[in-house]
Structure formats: structure tokens, C-alpha cells
Protein backbone atom coordinates (compact mmCIF):
# COMPACT_ATOMS: atom_id res chain seq x y z
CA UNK A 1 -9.87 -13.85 35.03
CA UNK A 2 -9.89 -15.57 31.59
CA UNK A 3 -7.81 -18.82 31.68
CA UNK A 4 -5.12 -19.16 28.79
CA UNK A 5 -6.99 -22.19 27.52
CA UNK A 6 -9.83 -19.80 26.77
CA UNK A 7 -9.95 -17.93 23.72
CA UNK A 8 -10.10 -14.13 24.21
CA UNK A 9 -9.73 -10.59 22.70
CA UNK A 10 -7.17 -9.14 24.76
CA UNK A 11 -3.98 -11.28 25.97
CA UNK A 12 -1.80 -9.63 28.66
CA UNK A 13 1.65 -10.55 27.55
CA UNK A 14 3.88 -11.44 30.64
CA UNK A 15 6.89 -12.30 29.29
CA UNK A 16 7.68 -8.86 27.84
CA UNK A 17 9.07 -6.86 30.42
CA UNK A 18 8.88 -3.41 30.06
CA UNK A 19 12.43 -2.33 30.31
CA UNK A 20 13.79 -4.68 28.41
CA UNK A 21 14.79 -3.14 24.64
CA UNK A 22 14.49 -7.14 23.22
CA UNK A 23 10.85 -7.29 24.75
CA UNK A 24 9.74 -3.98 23.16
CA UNK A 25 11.62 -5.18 19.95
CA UNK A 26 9.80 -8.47 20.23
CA UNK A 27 6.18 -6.33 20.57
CA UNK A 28 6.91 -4.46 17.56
CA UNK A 29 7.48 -8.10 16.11
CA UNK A 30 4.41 -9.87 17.40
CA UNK A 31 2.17 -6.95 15.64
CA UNK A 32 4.49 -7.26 12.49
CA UNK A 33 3.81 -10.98 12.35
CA UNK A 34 0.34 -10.90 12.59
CA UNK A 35 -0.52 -7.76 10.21
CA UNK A 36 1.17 -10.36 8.00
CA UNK A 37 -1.32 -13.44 9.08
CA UNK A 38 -3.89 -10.88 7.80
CA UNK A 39 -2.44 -9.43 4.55
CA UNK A 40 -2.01 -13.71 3.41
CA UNK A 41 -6.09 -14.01 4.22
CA UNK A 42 -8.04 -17.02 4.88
CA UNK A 43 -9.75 -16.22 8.03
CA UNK A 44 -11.16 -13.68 10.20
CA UNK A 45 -8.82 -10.72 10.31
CA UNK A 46 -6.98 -9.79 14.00
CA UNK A 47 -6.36 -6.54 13.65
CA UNK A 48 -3.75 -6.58 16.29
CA UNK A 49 -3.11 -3.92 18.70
CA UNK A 50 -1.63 -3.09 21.35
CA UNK A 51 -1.78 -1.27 25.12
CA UNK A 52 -0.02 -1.11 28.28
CA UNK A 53 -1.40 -2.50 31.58
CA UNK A 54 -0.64 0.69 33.64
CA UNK A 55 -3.15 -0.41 36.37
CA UNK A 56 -2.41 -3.67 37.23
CA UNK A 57 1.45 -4.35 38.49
CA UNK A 58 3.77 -5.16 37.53
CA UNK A 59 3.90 -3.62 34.14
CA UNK A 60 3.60 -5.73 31.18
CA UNK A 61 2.03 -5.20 26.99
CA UNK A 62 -1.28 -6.40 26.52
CA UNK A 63 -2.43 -7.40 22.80
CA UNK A 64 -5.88 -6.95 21.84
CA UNK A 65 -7.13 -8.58 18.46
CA UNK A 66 -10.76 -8.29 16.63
CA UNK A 67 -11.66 -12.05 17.33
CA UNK A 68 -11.05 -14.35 20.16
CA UNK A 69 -7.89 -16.91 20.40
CA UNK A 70 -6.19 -18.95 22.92
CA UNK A 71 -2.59 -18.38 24.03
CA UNK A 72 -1.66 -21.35 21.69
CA UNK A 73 -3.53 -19.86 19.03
CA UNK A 74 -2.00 -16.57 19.24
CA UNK A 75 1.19 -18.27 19.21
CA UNK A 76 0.86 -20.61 16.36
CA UNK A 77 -0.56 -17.62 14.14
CA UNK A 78 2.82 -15.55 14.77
CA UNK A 79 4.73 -18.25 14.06
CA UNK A 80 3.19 -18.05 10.82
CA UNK A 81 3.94 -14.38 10.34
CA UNK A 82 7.42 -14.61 11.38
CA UNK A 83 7.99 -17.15 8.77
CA UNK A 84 6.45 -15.08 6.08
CA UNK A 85 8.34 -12.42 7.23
CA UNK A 86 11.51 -14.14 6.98
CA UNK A 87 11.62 -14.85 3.38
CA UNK A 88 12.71 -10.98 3.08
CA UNK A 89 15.90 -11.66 5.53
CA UNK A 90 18.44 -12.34 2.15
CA UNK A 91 21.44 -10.84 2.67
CA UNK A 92 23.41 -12.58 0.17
CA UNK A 93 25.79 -14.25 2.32
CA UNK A 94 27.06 -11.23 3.60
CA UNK A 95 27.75 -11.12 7.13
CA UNK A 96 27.92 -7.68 8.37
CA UNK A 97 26.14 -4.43 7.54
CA UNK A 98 28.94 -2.57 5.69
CA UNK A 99 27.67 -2.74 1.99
CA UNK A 100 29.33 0.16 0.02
CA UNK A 101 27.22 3.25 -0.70
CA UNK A 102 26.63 2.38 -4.18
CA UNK A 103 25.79 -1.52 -3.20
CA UNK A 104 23.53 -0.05 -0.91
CA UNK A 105 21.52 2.17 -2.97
CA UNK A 106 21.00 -0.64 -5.46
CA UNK A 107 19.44 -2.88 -2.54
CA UNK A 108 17.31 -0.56 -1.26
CA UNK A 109 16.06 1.05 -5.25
CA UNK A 110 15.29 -2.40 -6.48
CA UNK A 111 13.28 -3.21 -3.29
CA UNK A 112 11.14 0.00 -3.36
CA UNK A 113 10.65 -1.13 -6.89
CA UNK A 114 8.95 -4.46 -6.38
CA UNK A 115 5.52 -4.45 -5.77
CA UNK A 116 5.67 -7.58 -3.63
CA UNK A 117 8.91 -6.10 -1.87
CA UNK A 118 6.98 -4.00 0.47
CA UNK A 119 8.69 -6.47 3.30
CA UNK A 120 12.21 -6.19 1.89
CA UNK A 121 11.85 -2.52 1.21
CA UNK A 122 11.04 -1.70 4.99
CA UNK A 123 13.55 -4.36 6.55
CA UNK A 124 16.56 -2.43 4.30
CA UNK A 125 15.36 1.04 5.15
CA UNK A 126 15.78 0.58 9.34
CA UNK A 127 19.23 -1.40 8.53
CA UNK A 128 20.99 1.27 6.16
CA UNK A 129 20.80 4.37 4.04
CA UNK A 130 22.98 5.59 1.43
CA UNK A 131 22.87 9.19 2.68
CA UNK A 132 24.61 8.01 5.71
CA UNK A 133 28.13 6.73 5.21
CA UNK A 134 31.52 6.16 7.13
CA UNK A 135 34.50 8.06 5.88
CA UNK A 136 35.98 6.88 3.39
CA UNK A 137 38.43 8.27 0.29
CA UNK A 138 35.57 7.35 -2.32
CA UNK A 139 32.72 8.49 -1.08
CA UNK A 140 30.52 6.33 -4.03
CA UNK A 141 31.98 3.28 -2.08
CA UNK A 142 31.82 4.12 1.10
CA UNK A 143 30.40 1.73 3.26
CA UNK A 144 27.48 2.48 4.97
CA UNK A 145 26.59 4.17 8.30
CA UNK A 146 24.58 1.59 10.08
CA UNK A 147 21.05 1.15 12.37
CA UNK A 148 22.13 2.29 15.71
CA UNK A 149 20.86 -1.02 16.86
CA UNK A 150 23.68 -2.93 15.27
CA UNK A 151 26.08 -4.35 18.18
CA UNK A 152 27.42 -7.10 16.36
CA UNK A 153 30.50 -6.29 13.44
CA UNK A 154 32.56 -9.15 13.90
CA UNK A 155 33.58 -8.97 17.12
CA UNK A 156 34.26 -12.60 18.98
CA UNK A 157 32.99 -13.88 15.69
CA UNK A 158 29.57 -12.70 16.21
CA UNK A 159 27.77 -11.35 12.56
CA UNK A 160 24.72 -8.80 12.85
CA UNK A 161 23.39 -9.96 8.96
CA UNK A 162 24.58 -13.65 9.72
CA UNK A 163 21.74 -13.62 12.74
CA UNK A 164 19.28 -11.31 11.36
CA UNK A 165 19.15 -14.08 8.52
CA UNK A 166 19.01 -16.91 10.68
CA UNK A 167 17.37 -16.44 14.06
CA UNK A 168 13.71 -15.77 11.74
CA UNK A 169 14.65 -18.88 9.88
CA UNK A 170 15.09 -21.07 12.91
CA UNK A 171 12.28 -22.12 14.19
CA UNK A 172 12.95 -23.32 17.15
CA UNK A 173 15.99 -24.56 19.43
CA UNK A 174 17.71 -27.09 19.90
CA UNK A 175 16.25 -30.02 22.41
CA UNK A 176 16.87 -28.95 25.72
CA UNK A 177 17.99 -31.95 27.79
CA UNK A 178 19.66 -35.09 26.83
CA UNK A 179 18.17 -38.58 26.26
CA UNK A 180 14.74 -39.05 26.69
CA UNK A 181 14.00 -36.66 29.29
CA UNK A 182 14.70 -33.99 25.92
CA UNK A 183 12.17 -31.69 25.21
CA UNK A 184 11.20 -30.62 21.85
CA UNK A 185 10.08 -27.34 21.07
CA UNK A 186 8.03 -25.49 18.06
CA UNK A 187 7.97 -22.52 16.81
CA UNK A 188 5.12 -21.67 18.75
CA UNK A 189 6.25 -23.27 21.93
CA UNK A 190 8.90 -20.74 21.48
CA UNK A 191 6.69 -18.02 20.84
CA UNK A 192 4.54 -18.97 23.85
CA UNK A 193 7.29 -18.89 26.08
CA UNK A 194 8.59 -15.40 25.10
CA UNK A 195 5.53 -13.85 25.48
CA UNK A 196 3.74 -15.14 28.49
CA UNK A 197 6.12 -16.49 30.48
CA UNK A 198 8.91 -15.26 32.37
CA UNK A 199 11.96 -15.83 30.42
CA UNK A 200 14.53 -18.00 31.76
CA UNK A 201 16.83 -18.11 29.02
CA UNK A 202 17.40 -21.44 27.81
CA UNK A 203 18.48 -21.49 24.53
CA UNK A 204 21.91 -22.24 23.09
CA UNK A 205 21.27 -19.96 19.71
CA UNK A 206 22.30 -16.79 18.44
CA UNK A 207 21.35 -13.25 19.70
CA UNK A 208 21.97 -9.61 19.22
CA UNK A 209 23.17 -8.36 22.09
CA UNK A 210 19.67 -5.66 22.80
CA UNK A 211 18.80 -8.27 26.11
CA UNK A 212 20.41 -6.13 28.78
CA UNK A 213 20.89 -9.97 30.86
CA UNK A 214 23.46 -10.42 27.40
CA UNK A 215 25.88 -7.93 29.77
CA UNK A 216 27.72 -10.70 31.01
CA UNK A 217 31.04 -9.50 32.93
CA UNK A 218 34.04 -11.36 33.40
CA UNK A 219 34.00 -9.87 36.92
CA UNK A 220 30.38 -11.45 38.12
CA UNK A 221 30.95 -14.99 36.77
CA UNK A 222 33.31 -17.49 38.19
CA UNK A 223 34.52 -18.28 34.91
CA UNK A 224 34.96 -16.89 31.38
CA UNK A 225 31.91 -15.91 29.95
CA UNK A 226 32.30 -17.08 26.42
CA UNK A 227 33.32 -21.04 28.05
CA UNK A 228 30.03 -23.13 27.34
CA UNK A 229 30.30 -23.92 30.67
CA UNK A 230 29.44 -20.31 32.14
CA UNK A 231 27.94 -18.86 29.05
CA UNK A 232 24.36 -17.67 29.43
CA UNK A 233 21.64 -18.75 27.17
CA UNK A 234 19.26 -16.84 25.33
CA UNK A 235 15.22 -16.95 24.39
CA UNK A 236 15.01 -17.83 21.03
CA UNK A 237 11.42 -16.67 20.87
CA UNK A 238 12.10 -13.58 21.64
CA UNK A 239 15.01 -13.13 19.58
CA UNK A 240 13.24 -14.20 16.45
CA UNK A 241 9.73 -11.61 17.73
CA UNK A 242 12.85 -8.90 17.33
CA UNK A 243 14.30 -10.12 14.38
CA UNK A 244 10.99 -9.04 12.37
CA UNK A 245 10.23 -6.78 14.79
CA UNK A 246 13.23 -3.90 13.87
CA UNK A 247 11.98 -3.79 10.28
CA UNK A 248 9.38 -1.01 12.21
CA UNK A 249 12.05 1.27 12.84
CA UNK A 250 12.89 3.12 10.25
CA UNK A 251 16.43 4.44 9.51
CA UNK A 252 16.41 8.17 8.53
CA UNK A 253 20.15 10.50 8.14
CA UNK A 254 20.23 13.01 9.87
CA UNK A 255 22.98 16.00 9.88
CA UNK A 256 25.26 15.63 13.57
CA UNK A 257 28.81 17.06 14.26
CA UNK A 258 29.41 17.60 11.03
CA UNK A 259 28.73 14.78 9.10
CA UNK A 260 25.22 12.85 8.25
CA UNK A 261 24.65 9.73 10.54
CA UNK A 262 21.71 7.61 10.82
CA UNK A 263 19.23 8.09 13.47
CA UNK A 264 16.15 5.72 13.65
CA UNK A 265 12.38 6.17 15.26
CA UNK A 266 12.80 6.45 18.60
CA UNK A 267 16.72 7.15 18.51
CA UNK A 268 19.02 10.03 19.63
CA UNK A 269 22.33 10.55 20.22
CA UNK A 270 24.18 13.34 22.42
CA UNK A 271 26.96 13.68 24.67
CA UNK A 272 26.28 10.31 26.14
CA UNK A 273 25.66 7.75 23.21
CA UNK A 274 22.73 6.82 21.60
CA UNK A 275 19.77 5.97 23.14
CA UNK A 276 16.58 4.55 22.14
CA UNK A 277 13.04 5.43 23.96
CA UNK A 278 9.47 4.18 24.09
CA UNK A 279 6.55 5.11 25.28
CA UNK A 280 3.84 3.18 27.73
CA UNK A 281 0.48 4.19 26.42
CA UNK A 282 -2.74 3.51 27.45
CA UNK A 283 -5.51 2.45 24.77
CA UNK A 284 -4.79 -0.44 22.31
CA UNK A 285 -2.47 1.28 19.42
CA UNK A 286 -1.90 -0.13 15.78
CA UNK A 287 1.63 -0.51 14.95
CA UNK A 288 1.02 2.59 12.53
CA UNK A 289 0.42 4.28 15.69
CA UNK A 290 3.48 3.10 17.45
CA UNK A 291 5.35 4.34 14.85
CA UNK A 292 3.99 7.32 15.01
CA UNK A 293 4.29 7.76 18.57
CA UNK A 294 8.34 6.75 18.75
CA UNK A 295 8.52 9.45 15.30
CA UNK A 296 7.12 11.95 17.56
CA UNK A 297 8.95 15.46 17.85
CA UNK A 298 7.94 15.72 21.97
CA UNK A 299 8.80 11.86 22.48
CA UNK A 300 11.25 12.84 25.13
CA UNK A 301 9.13 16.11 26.98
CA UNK A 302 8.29 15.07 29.96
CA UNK A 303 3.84 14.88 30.04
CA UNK A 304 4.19 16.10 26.00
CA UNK A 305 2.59 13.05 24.38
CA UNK A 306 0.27 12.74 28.02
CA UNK A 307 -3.13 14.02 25.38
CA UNK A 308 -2.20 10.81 23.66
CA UNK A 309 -2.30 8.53 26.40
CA UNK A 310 1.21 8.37 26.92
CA UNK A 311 1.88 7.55 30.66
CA UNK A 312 5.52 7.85 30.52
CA UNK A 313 8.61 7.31 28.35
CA UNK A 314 11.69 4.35 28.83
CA UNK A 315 14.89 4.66 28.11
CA UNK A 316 17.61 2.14 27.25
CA UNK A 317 21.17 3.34 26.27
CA UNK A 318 23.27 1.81 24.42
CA UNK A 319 27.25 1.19 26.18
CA UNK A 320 30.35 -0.34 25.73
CA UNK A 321 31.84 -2.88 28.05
CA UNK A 322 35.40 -3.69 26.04
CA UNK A 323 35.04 -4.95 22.65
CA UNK A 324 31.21 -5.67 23.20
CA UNK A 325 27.82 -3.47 22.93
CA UNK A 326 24.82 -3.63 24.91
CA UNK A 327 21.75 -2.01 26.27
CA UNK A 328 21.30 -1.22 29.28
CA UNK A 329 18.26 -1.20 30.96
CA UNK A 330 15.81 0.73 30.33
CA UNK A 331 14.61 4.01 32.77
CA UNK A 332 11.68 6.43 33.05
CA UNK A 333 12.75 9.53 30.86
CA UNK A 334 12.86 12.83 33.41
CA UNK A 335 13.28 15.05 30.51
């Protein structure tokens, strides 16, 4: 066994649990952030990839890159990628993802447009189309139908495009502890700690509700959930890994009950909800690959993506619980 002070090819990342829809989000963001370590150039590319760890229990993503780095290494060079990839979370002030059709089309037309906007362009196509609207008396202002994986439209003053602008942007926490026994993170200390430790949820800063520990129940605590006192912390590693990380899912309308809502990669909807699935596969995949694994038509068939290494698919739904969204956790699909 390598030790993490080694450098190495191939990481096994044991803070991302497997049925956990913020850990897969925060994958999808680790291999986001460092594509974008090697588009800037200056050293060696990584190529990142990544794999499942089928054989050895329990369960976790393993990374491999093209040359060696330490844990801290690996780390510190994400950082770096999540800050580039931050600059494209501008949502002019705006809080929540209802822009108006017309609003919406502009956003998205002038970010296809700019050949540095590549960033922007696919962050605004998984939050929104303008082919998928609410109802609404003008249809040219109607305000848009959004990503399945917003939870967050106001509700107990919590903002999905307030966050997604300012969990990338914040580096790390605040100190955890008082006086001098307070520790000081950075951004890769964070990043460390989401992916290869087990989380213990620490952090007093914002999330977006796709942790399925973020279920918090007035009925399981002693006290009210949203007191400081009881209220459960989050990791902001993770949460920033995700942040990036949903730019890789794609939004795409899609003709249901009558209407056109938004489905994204790896999304469906039926009786029950939405729910989102991925896949555990075997050999180190690009995210290109990923992407085209959660696009695929026979994502959900039981053993139908098995000539592609897939061992099996998870599933997370999405539920209500009052006012509040979540995720649950996430099962093996039985078709």
C-alpha cells in the first residue's frame, strides 16, 4: 500500500461515498477542476480519470491521473480548478433560478457566443433552458423550468443562485474552534478532507440540500433543527467539488404530461418523482465518458451497460419532507 505522503497515479478517494448524490456530484467536480488545471498549462498534464473500487470494500471512487502526486498535491491542484471554475458562477445578483424565458435565452446565446465562455456556456445549459418553462400568461416571459437538482427557491431563506455563486468562491470555512486551539483551514485542506476522509461535517456554510445527512427531522433531534444549537453542519469541500461539479449535467426539455420540462443526464421522472442515477464502472473513465454513460438510453436496464464495465446502477430520489427537498439515499437500480 502506497502511503498518502507518496506521490502516485491512482488515489482511492475515501471520502466519497457511493450513495451519497453530493459525493458523486463532488467526483464529477474533482475531474471538472482538474481538466481545467490542464487546459491553463504549465506542467505535465493529469489527464484525470476515474474508476470504481468494486473489489476492495467498502465501495469508494478511485482517481487515476497520467503523472504521480501526493494527496496534498492532488488537493492543492483542484483547488486551483475550482477557482478557475468559479469565475463563470455570475449570476448577477439574482438569487433564484427563475429568469424569464426571454432573460434566459439571452444568457445562455451570449455564452455559446464567447469563445472563452465555454465554462459559462455549460454551467447555464444544466441550470435552465428556454424550451422549458412554468406556466405562465406570457409565455415570452415565462420563467424558466429549472435543473431538477434545484432544492433551494427561497424557502427558510435559503437561495439556489445565492450558493451556487458563493460556496466556489469560498475557499474555505470558517476557523473551527475558538481561541487558540482554532484551526485554520485552506482550500485544499478542505478539499483533502472531502475526498479522503470520512466526512464529519463541520462546517457552518451554505449547502444545497443533495447530502441525504441534510434530512434533518424535527422528530429525531431534541430541538429545532434550524436553532444553531442543533443545526447540523456541512463539508464545505464537498459542497464546493459539487458546485463545479453540476455544470456536467446537462439540462435537455423533454415533452412529459403534456407540457415540456427539463430532464438532465442521468434524470427521470415518473409516478414517483424524479430521480437521478449513476453508474459504478470498472476501468478509469474520462468525464466525457461519464457523461456519456449517465446520457445512456439503457442507463436504467438492469446488466444493459454490463459490456461497458458497468457493475451496477444507484439511485437517489429526490422527496419532500414539508417545505424542504432532499435526496435520499441512494439504492442499487433492480430495473
Amino acid at each position: 500500500m502506497i502511503a498518502p505522503a507518496e506521490p502516485t497515479t491512482i488515489h482511492r478517494l475515501d471520502g466519497l461515498e457511493p450513495d451519497n448524490l453530493l459525493a458523486f456530484l463532488a467526483l464529477l467536480g474533482l475531474l471538472r477542476a482538474l481538466e481545467a488545471v490542464d487546459r491553463a498549462g504549465g506542467a505535465a498534464e493529469l489527464r484525470p480519470r476515474a474508476a470504481w473500487d468494486v473489489e476492495r470494500p467498502p465501495l469508494r471512487p478511485v482517481l487515476h491521473l497520467a503523472r504521480p502526486l501526493t494527496q496534498t498535491e492532488v488537493a492543492e491542484a483542484a483547488a486551483a480548478g475550482v477557482a478557475t471554475l468559479a469565475s463563470a458562477h455570475e449570476f448577477d445578483g439574482r438569487a433564484d433560478l427563475d429568469h424569464p424565458r426571454d432573460v434566459a435565452r439571452g444568457l445562455l446565446e451570449a455564452a455559446a457566443a464567447s469563445p472563452e465562455g465555454r465554462e459559462r456556456a455549460d454551467l447555464l445549459a444544466a441550470l435552465m433552458s428556454d424550451a422549458a418553462v412554468k406556466d405562465a400568461k406570457d409565455p415570452a416571459t415565462a420563467p424558466v423550468d429549472p435543473t431538477p437538482l434545484c432544492l433551494l427557491f427561497g424557502q427558510g431563506h435559503q437561495h439556489f443562485l445565492d450558493r451556487l455563486a458563493s460556496v466556489p468562491r469560498t475557499a474555505a470555512p470558517p476557523p473551527r474552534g475558538r481561541g487558540k486551539a482554532a484551526v485554520t483551514l485552506s482550500a485544499a485542506d478542505c478539499l483533502n478532507e472531502a475526498l479522503f476522509k470520512p466526512w464529519h461535517r463541520d462546517d457552518p456554510t451554505f449547502a444545497f440540500r443533495w447530502d441525504p445527512a441534510e434530512d434533518v427531522r424535527y422528530a429525531l433531534l431534541a430541538g429545532d433543527p434550524t436553532d444553531p444549537a442543533y443545526k447540523a453542519g456541512t463539508q464545505h469541500g464537498a459542497n464546493r467539488l459539487a458546485a463545479v461539479g453540476i455544470a456536467a449535467l446537462t439540462l435537455a426539455p423533454e415533452p412529459r404530461a403534456g407540457r415540456v420540462r427539463p430532464t438532465i443526464l442521468g434524470g427521470m421522472s415518473d409516478e414517483r418523482g424524479f430521480s437521478f442515477a449513476w453508474p459504478v464502472w470498472r476501468a478509469p473513465a474520462t468525464l466525457a465518458a461519464i457523461r456519456a454513460l449517465l446520457g445512456h438510453p439503457g442507463l436504467r436496464r438492469p446488466d444493459a451497460l454490463a459490456h461497458l464495465g458497468v457493475d451496477h446502477v444507484l439511485v437517489a430520489r429526490r422527496i419532500s419532507v414539508g417545505k424542504f427537498m432532499n435526496f435520499t439515499r441512494a439504492r442499487a437500480e433492480e430495473g
